[in-house]
C-alpha atoms as a PDB file:
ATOM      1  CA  UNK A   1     -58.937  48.686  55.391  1.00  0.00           C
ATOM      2  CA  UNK A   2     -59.995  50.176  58.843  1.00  0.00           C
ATOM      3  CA  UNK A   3     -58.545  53.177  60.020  1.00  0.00           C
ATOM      4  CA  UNK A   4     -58.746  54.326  63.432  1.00  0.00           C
ATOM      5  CA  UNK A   5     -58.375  58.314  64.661  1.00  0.00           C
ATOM      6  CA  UNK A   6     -55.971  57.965  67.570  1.00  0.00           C
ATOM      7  CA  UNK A   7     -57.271  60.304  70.739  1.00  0.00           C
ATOM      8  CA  UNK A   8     -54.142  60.749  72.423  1.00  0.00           C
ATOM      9  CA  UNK A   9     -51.267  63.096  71.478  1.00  0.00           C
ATOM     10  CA  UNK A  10     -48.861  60.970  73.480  1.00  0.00           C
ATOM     11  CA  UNK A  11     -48.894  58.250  71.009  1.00  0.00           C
ATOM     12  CA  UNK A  12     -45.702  58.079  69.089  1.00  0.00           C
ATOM     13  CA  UNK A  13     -45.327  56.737  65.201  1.00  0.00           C
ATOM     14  CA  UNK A  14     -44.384  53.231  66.039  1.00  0.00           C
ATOM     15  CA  UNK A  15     -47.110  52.727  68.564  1.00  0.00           C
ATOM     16  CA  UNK A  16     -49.550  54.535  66.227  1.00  0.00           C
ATOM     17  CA  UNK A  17     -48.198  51.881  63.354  1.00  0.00           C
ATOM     18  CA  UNK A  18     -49.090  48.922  65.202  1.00  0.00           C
ATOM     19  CA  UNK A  19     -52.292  50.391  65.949  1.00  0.00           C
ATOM     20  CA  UNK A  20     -53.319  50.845  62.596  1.00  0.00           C
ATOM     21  CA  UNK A  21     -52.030  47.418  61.732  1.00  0.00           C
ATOM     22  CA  UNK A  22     -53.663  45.574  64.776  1.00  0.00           C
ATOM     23  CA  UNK A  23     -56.851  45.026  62.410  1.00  0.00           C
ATOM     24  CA  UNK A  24     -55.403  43.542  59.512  1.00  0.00           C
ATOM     25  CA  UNK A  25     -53.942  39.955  58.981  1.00  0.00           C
ATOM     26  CA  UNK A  26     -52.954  36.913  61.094  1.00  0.00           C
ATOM     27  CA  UNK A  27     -51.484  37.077  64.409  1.00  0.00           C
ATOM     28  CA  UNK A  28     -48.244  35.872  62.606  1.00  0.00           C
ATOM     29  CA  UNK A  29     -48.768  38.808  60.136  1.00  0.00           C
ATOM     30  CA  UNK A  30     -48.543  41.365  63.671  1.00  0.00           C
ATOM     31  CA  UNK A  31     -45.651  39.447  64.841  1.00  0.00           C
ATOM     32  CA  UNK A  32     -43.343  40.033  61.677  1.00  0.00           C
ATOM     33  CA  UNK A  33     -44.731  44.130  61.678  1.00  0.00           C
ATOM     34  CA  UNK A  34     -43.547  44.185  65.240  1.00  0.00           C
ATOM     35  CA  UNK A  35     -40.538  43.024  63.706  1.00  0.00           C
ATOM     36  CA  UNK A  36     -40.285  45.726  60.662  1.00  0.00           C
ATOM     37  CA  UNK A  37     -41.042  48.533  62.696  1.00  0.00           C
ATOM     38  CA  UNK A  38     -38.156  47.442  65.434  1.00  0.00           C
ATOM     39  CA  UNK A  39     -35.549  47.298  62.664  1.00  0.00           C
ATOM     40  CA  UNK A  40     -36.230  49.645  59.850  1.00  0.00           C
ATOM     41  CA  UNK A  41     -33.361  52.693  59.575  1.00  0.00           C
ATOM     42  CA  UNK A  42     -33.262  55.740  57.574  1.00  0.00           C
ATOM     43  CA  UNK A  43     -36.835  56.677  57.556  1.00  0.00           C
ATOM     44  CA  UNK A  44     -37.997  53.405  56.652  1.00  0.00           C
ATOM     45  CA  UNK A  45     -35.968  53.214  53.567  1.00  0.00           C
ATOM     46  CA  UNK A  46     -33.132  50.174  55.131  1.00  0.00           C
ATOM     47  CA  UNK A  47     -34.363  47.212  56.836  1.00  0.00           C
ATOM     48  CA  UNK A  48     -32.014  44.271  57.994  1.00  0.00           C
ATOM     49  CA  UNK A  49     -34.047  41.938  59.865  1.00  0.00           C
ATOM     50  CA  UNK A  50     -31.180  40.704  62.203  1.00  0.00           C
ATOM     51  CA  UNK A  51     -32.535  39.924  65.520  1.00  0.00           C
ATOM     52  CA  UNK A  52     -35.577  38.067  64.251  1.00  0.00           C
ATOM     53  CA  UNK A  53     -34.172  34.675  64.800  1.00  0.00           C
ATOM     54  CA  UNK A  54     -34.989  32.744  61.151  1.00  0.00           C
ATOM     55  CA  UNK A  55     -37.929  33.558  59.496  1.00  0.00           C
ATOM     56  CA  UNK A  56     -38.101  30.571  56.979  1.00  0.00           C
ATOM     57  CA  UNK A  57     -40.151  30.628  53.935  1.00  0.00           C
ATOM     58  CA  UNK A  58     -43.257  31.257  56.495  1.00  0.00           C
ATOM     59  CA  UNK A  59     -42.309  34.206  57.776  1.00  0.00           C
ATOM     60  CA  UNK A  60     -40.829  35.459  54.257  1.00  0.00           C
ATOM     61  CA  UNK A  61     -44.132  35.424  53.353  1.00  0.00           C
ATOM     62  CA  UNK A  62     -45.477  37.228  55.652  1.00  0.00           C
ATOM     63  CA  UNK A  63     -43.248  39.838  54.945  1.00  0.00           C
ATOM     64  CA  UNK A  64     -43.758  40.142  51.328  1.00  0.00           C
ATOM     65  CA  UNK A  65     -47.598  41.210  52.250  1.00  0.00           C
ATOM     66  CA  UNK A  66     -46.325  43.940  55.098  1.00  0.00           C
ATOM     67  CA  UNK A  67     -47.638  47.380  53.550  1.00  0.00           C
ATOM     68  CA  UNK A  68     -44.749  48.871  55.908  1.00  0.00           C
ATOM     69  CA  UNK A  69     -42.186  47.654  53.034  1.00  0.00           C
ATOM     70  CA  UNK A  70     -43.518  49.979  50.735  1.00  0.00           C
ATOM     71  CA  UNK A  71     -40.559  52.811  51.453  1.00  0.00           C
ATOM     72  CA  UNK A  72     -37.614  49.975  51.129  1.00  0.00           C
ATOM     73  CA  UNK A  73     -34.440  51.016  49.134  1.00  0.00           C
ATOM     74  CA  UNK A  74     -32.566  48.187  50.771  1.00  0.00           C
ATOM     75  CA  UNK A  75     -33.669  44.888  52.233  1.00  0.00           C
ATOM     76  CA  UNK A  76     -31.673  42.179  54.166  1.00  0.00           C
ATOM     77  CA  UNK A  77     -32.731  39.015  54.431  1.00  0.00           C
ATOM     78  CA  UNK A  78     -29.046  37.312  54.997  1.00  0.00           C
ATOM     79  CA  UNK A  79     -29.641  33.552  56.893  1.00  0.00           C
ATOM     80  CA  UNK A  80     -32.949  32.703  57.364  1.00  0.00           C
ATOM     81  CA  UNK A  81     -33.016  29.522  55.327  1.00  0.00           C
ATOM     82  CA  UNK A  82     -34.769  31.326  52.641  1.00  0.00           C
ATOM     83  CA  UNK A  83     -36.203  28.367  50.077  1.00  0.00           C
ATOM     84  CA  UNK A  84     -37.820  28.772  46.617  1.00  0.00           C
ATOM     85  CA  UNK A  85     -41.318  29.639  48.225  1.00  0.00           C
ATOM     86  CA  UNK A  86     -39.799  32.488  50.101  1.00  0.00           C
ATOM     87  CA  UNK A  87     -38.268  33.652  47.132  1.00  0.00           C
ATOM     88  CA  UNK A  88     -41.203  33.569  45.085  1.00  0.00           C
ATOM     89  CA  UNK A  89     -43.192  35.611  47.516  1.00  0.00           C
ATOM     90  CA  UNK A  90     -41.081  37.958  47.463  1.00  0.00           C
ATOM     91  CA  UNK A  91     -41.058  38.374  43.442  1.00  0.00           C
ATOM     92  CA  UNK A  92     -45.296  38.558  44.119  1.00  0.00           C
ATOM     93  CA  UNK A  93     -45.145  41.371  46.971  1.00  0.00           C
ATOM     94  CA  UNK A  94     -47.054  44.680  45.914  1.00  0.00           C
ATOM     95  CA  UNK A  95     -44.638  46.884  48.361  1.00  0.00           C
ATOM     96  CA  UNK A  96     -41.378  46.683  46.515  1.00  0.00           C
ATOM     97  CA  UNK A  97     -41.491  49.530  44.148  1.00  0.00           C
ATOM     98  CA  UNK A  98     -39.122  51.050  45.645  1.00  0.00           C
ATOM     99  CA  UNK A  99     -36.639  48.659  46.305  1.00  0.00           C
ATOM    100  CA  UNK A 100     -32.918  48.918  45.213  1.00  0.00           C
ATOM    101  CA  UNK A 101     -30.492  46.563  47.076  1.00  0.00           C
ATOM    102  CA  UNK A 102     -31.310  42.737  48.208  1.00  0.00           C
ATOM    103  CA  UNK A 103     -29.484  41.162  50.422  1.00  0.00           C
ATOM    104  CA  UNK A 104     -30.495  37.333  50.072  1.00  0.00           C
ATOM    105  CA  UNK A 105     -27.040  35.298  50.987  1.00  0.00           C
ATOM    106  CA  UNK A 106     -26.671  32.284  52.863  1.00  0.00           C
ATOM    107  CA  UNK A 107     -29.896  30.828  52.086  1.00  0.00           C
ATOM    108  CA  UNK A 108     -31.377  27.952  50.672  1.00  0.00           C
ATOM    109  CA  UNK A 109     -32.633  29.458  47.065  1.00  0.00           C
ATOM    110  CA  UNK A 110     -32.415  27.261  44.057  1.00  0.00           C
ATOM    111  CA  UNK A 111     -33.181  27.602  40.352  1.00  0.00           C
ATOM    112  CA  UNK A 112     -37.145  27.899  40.665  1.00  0.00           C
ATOM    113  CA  UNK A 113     -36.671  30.809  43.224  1.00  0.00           C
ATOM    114  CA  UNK A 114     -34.373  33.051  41.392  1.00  0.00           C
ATOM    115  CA  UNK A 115     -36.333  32.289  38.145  1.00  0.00           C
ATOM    116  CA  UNK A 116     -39.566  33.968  40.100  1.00  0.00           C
ATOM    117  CA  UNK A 117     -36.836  36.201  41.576  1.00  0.00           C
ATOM    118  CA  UNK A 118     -35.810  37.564  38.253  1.00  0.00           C
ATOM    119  CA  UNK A 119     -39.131  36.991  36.393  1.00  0.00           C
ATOM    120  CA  UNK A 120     -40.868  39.754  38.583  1.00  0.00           C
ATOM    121  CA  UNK A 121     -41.882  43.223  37.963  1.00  0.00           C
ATOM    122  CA  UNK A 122     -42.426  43.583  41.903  1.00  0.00           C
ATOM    123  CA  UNK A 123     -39.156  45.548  41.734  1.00  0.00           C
ATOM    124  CA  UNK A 124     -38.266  47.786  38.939  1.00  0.00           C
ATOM    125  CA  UNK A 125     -35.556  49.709  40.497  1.00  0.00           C
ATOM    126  CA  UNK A 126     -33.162  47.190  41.674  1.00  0.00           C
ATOM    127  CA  UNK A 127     -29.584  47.577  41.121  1.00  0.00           C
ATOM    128  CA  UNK A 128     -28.193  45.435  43.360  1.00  0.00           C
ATOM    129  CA  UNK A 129     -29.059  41.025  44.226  1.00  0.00           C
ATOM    130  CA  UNK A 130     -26.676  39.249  46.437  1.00  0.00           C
ATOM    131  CA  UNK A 131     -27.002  35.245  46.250  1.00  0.00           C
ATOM    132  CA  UNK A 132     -23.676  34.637  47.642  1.00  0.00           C
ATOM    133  CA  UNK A 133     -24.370  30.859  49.238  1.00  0.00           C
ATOM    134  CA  UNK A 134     -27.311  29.592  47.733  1.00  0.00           C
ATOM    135  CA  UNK A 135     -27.893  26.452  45.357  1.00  0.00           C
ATOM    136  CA  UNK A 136     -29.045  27.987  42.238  1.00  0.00           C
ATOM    137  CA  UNK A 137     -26.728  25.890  39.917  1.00  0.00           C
ATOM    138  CA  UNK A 138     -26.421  26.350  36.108  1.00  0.00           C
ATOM    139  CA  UNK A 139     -30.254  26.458  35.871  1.00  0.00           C
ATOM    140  CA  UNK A 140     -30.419  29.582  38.605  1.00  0.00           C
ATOM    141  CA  UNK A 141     -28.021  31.486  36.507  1.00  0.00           C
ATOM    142  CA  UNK A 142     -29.517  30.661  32.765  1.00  0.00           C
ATOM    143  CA  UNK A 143     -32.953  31.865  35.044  1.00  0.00           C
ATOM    144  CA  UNK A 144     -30.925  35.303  35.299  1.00  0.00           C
ATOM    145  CA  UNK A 145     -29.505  35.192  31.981  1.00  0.00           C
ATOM    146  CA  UNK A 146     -33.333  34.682  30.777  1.00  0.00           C
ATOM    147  CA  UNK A 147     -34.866  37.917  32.661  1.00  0.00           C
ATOM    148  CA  UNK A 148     -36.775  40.046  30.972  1.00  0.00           C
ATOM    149  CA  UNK A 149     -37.914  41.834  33.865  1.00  0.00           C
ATOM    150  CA  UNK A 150     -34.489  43.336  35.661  1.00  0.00           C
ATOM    151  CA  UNK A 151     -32.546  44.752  33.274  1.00  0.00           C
ATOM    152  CA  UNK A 152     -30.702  48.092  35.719  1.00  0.00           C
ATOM    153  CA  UNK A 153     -28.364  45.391  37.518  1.00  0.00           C
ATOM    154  CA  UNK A 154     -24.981  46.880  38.573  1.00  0.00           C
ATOM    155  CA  UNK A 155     -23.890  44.515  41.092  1.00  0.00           C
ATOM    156  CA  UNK A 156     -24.753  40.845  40.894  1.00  0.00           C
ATOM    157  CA  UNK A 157     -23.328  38.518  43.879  1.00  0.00           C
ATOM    158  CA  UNK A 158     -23.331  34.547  42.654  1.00  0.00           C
ATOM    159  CA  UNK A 159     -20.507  33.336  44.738  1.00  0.00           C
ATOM    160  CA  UNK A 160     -20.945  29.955  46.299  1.00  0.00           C
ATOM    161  CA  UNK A 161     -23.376  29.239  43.496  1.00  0.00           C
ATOM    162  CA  UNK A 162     -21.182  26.322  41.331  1.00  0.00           C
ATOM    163  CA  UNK A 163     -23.357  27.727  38.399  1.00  0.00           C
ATOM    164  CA  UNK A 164     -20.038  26.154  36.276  1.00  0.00           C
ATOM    165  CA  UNK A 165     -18.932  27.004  33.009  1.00  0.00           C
ATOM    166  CA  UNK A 166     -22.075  26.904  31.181  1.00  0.00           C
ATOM    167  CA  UNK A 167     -23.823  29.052  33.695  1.00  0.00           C
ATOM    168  CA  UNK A 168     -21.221  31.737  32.963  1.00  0.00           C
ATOM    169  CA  UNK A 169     -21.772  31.232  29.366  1.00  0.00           C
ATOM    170  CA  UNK A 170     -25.395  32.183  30.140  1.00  0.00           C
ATOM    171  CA  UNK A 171     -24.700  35.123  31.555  1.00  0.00           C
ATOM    172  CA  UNK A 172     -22.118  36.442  29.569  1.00  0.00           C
ATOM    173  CA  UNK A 173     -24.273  36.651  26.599  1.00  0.00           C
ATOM    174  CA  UNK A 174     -27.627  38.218  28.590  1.00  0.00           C
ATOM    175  CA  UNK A 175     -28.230  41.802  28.112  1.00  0.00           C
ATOM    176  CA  UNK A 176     -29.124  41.368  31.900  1.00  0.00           C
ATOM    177  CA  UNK A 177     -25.254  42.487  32.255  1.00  0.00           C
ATOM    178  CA  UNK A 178     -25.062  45.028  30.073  1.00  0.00           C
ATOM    179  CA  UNK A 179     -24.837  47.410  33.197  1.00  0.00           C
ATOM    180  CA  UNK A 180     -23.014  45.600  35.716  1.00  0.00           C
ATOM    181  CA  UNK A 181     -20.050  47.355  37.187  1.00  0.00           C
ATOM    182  CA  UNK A 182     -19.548  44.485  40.190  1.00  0.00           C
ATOM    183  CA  UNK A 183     -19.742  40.647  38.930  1.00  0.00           C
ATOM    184  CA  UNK A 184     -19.090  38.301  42.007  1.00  0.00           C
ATOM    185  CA  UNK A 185     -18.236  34.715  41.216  1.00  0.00           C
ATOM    186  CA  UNK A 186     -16.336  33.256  43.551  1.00  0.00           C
ATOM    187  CA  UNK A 187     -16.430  29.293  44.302  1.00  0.00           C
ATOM    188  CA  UNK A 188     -18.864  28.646  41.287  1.00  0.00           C
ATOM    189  CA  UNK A 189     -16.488  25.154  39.513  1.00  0.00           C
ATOM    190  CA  UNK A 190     -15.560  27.999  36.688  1.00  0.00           C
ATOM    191  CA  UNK A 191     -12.295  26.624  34.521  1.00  0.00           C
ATOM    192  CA  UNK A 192     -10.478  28.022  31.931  1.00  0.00           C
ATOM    193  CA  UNK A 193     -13.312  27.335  28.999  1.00  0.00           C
ATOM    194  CA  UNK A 194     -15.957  29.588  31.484  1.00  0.00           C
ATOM    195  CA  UNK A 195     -13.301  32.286  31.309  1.00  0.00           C
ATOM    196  CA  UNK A 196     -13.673  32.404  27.556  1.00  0.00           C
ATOM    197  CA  UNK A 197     -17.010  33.101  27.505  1.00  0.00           C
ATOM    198  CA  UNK A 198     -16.743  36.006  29.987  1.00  0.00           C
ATOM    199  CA  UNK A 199     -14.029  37.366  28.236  1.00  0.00           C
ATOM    200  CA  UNK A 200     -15.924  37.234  25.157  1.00  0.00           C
ATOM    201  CA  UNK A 201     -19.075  39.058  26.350  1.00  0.00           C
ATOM    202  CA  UNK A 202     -20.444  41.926  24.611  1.00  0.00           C
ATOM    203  CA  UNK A 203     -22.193  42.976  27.640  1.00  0.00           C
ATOM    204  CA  UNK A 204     -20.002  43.531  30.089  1.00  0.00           C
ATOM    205  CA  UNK A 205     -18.338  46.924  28.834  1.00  0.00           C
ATOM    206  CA  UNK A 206     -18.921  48.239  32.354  1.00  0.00           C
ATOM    207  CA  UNK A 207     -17.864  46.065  34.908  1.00  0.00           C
ATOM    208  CA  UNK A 208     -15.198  47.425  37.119  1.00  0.00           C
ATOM    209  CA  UNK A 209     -14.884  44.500  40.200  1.00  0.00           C
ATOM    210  CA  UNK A 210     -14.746  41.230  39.406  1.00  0.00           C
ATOM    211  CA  UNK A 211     -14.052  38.304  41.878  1.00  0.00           C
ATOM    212  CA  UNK A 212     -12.735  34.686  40.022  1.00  0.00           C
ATOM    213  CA  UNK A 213     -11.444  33.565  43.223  1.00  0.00           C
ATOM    214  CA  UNK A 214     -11.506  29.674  44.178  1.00  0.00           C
ATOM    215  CA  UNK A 215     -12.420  28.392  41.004  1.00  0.00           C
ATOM    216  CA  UNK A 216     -10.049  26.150  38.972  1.00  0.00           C
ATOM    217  CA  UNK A 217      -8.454  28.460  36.440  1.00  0.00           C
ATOM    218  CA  UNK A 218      -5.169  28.366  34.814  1.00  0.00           C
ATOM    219  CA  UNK A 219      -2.752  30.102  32.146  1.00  0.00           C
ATOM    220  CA  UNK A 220      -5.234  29.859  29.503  1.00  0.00           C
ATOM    221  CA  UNK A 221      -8.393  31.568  31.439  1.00  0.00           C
ATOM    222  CA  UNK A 222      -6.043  34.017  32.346  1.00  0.00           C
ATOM    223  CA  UNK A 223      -4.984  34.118  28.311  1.00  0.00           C
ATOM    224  CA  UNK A 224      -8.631  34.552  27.236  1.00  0.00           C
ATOM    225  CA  UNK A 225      -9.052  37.369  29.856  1.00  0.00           C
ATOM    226  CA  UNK A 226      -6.083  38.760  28.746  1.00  0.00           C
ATOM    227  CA  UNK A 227      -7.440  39.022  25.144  1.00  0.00           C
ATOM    228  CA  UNK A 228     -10.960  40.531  25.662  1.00  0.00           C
ATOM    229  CA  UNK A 229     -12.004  43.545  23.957  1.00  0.00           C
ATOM    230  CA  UNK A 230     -14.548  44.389  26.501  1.00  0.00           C
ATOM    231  CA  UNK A 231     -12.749  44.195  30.170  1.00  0.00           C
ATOM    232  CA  UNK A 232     -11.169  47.071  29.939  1.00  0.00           C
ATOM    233  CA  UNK A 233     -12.110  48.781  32.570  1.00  0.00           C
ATOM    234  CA  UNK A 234     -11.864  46.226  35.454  1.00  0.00           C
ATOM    235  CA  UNK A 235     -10.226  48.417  38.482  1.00  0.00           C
ATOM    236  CA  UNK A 236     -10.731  45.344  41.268  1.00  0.00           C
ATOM    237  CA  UNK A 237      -9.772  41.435  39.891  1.00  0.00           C
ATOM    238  CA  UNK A 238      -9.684  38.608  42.625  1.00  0.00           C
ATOM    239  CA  UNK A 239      -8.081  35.181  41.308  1.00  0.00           C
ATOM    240  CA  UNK A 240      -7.002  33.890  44.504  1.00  0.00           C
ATOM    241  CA  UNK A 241      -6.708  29.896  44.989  1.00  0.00           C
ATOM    242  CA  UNK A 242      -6.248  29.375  41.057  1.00  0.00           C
ATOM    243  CA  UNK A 243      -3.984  27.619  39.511  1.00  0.00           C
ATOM    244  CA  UNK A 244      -2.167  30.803  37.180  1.00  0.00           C
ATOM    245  CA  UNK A 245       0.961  30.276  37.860  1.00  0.00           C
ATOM    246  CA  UNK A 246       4.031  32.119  36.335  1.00  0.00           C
ATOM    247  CA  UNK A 247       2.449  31.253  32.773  1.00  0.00           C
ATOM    248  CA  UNK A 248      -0.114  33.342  34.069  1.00  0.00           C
ATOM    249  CA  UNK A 249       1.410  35.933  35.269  1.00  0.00           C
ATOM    250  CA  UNK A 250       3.342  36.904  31.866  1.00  0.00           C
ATOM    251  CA  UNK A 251       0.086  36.989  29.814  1.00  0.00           C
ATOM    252  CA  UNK A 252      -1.108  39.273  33.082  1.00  0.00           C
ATOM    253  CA  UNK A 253       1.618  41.680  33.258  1.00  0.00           C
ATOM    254  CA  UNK A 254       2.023  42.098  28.942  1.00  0.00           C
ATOM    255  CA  UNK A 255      -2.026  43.161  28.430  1.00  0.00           C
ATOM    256  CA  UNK A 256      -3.814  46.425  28.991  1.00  0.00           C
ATOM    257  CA  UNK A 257      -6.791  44.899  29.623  1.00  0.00           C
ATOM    258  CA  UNK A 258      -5.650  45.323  33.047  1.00  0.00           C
ATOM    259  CA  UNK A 259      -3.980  48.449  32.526  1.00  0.00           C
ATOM    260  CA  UNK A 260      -6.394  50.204  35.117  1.00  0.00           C
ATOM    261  CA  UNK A 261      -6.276  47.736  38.142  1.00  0.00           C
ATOM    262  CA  UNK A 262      -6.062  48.976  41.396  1.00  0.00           C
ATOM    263  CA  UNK A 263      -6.360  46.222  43.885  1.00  0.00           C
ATOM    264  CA  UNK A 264      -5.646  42.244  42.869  1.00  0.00           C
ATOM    265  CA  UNK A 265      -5.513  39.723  44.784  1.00  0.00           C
ATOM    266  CA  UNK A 266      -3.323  36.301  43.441  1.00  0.00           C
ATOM    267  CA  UNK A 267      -3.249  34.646  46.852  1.00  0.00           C
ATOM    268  CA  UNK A 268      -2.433  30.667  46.449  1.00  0.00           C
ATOM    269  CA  UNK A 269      -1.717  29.990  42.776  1.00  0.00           C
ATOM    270  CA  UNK A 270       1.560  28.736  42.109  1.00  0.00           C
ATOM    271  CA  UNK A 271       3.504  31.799  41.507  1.00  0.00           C
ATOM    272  CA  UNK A 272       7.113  31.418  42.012  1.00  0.00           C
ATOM    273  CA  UNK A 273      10.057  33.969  41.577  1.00  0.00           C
ATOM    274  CA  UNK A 274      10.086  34.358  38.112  1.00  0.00           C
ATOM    275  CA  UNK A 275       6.328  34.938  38.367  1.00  0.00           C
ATOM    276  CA  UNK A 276       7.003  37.725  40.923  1.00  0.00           C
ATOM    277  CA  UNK A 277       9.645  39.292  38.202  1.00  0.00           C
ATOM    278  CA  UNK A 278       7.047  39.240  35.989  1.00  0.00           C
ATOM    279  CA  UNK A 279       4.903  41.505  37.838  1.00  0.00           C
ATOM    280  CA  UNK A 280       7.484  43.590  38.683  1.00  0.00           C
ATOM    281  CA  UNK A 281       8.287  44.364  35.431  1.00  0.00           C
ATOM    282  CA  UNK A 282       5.073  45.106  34.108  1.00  0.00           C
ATOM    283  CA  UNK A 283       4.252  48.136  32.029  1.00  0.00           C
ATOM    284  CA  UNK A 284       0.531  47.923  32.607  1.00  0.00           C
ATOM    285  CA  UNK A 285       0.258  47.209  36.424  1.00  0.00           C
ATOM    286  CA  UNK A 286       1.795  50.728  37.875  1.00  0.00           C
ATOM    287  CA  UNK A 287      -1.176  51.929  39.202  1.00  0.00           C
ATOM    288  CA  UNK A 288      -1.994  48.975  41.334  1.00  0.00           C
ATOM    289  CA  UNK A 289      -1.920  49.844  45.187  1.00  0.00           C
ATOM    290  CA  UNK A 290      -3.139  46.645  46.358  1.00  0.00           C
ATOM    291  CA  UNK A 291      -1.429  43.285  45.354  1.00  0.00           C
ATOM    292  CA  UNK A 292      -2.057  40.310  47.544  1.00  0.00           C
ATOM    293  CA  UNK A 293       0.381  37.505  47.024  1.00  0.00           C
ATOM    294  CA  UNK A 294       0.059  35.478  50.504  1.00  0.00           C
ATOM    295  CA  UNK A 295       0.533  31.358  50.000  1.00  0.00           C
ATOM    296  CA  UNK A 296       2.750  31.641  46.937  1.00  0.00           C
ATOM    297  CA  UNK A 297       7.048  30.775  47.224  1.00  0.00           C
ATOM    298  CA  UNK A 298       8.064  34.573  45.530  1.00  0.00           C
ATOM    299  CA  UNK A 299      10.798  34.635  48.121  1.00  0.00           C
ATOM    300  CA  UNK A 300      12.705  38.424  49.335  1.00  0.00           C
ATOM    301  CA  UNK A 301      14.043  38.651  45.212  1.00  0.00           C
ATOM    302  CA  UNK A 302      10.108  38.569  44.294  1.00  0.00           C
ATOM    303  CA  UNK A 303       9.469  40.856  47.012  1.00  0.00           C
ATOM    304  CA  UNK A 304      12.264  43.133  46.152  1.00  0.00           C
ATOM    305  CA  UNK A 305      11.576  42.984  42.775  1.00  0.00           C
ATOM    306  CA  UNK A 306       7.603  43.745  43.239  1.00  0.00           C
ATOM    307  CA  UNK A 307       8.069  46.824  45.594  1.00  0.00           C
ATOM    308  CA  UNK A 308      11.013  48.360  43.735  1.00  0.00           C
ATOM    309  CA  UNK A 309       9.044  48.765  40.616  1.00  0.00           C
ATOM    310  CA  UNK A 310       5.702  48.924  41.690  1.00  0.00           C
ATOM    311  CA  UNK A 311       6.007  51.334  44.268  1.00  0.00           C
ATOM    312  CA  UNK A 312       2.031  52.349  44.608  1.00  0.00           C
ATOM    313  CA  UNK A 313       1.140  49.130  46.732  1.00  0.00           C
ATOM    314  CA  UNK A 314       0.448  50.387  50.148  1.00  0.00           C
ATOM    315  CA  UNK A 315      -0.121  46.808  51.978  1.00  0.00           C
ATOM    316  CA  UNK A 316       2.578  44.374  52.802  1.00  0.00           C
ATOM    317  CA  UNK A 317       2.148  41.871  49.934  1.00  0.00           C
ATOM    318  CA  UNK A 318       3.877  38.644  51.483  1.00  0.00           C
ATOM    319  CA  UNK A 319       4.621  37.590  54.804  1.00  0.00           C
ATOM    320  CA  UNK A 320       8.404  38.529  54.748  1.00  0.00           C
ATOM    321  CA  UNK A 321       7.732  41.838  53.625  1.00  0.00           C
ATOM    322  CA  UNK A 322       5.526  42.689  56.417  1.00  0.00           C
ATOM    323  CA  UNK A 323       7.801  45.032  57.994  1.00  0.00           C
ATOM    324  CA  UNK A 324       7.996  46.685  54.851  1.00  0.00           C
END
């Protein structure tokens, strides 16, 4: 590459970057380092490309050639209709080795992206892949479940995915998971038979936050979870918008699998009263501090019966206790 010897003292580092950079590449490639070198934080180690407008699978590849990527821990590429092509340039780019975090939700990513995605050695110290909102389906998440190449994953966002039951099923038997602490699934068509399999994953002995949320699972998901051997150590659940009712909520409140919860969240699932009694008599929930119970019919003796026995929560768990 040519190198030039700059002859003024007055030039500062980002002028003297797009100096060195004005011989190489397109005029598209100068356009996206103009763009790096306005938004990259923390020494060049965080870059969130947020006032770029969309960059599009074009641009994305583009990026994945900048040499100014090479000091990346974490990289943002949230909205910017991000296909498969983008994806896959990104799983060729030389200046990743350093990356840890990637931001990639609310794009347009399907199966044959996140199997480059995951495929790639571009990356070896990445803990951390958000997909939330994408299209990658069963076949994006078997992709995942397939990687040889990523195998230091703590925190793995899929919500928005419908990767379904046998997705899960996927997953929960990869070794890919065998160090994930933060397991996002929100809004993926997950019922009670894709709750088995997660509960009967031998990989998962360190997740700590899992999200379930807007899915369609009942009593029995909830019995299965209830019954693992291996989510023991789950401190954050979300199962808002199920369908657990108060079926649910005695297999809940009986197991120590959930003995070490500290936030839940069972927003919109049927509970009633007797569900809310439930909870409040629990052995193994009395070192929750955050219960969310907004859009179920508990009524002021659920209430009552939730904060006089359970008296860690710190946020008002239901409209009428509010004042609380």
């Amino acid at each position: 590459m040519k190198t030039f010897r700059l002859k003024t003292k007055n030039v500062g580092w980002l002028g003297a970057a797009v100096l060195l950079l004005a011989g190489v590449g397109t005029a598209w490639a100068l356009d996206i380092n103009a763009l790096v070198l306005r938004e990259l934080k923390q020494d060049g180690k965080y870059l969130k490309l947020n006032y770029s407008g969309m960059l599009y699978d074009q641009g994305i590849q583009q990026l994945a050639r900048s040499r100014l990527l090479e000091k990346v821990e974490t990289l943002d590429l949230n909205t910017h209709n991000i296909g498969d092509e983008g994806a896959e340039a990104l799983a060729q780019s030389k200046y990743l080795q350093n990356l840890k975090v990637l931001y990639l939700f609310n794009n347009q990513i399907e199966s044959d992206g996140v199997k480059a995605l995951f495929e790639s050695k571009a990356y070896p110290k990445l803990t951390t892949i958000s997909l939330f909102g994408n299209k990658i389906g069963t076949q994006g998440a078997e992709a995942i479940a397939e990687s040889q190449a990523i195998m230091s994953l703590e925190s793995l966002d899929l919500t928005g995915n419908q990767i379904g039951d046998e997705g899960l099923k996927a997953l929960a038997q990869s070794e890919v998971m065998s160090h994930i602490k933060e397991l996002l699934l929100a809004n993926n068509g997950i019922s009670d038979q894709g709750l088995k399999f997660l509960s009967q994953s031998k990989h998962l002995v360190h997740l700590e936050i899992l999200d379930l949320g807007e899915n369609k699972i009942g009593p029995d998901g909830i019995q299965s979870l209830a019954d693992s051997k291996t989510l023991t150590r789950l401190k954050i659940l979300s199962l808002k918008n199920n369908k657990l009712g108060d079926q649910g909520m005695l297999s809940m409140t009986q197991s120590p699998v959930f003995k070490n919860l500290i936030e839940l969240d069972l927003q919109w699932n049927g509970i009633t009263t007797q569900g809310a009694l439930y909870l409040g008599n629990s052995k193994v929930l009395l070192g929750l501090q955050f219960l969310r119970m907004w859009g179920n019919e508990i009524g002021e003796k659920g209430v009552a019966a939730i904060l006089t026995k359970l008296k860690g929560i710190k946020n008002p768990l239901y409209p009428s206790a509010a004042s609380d």
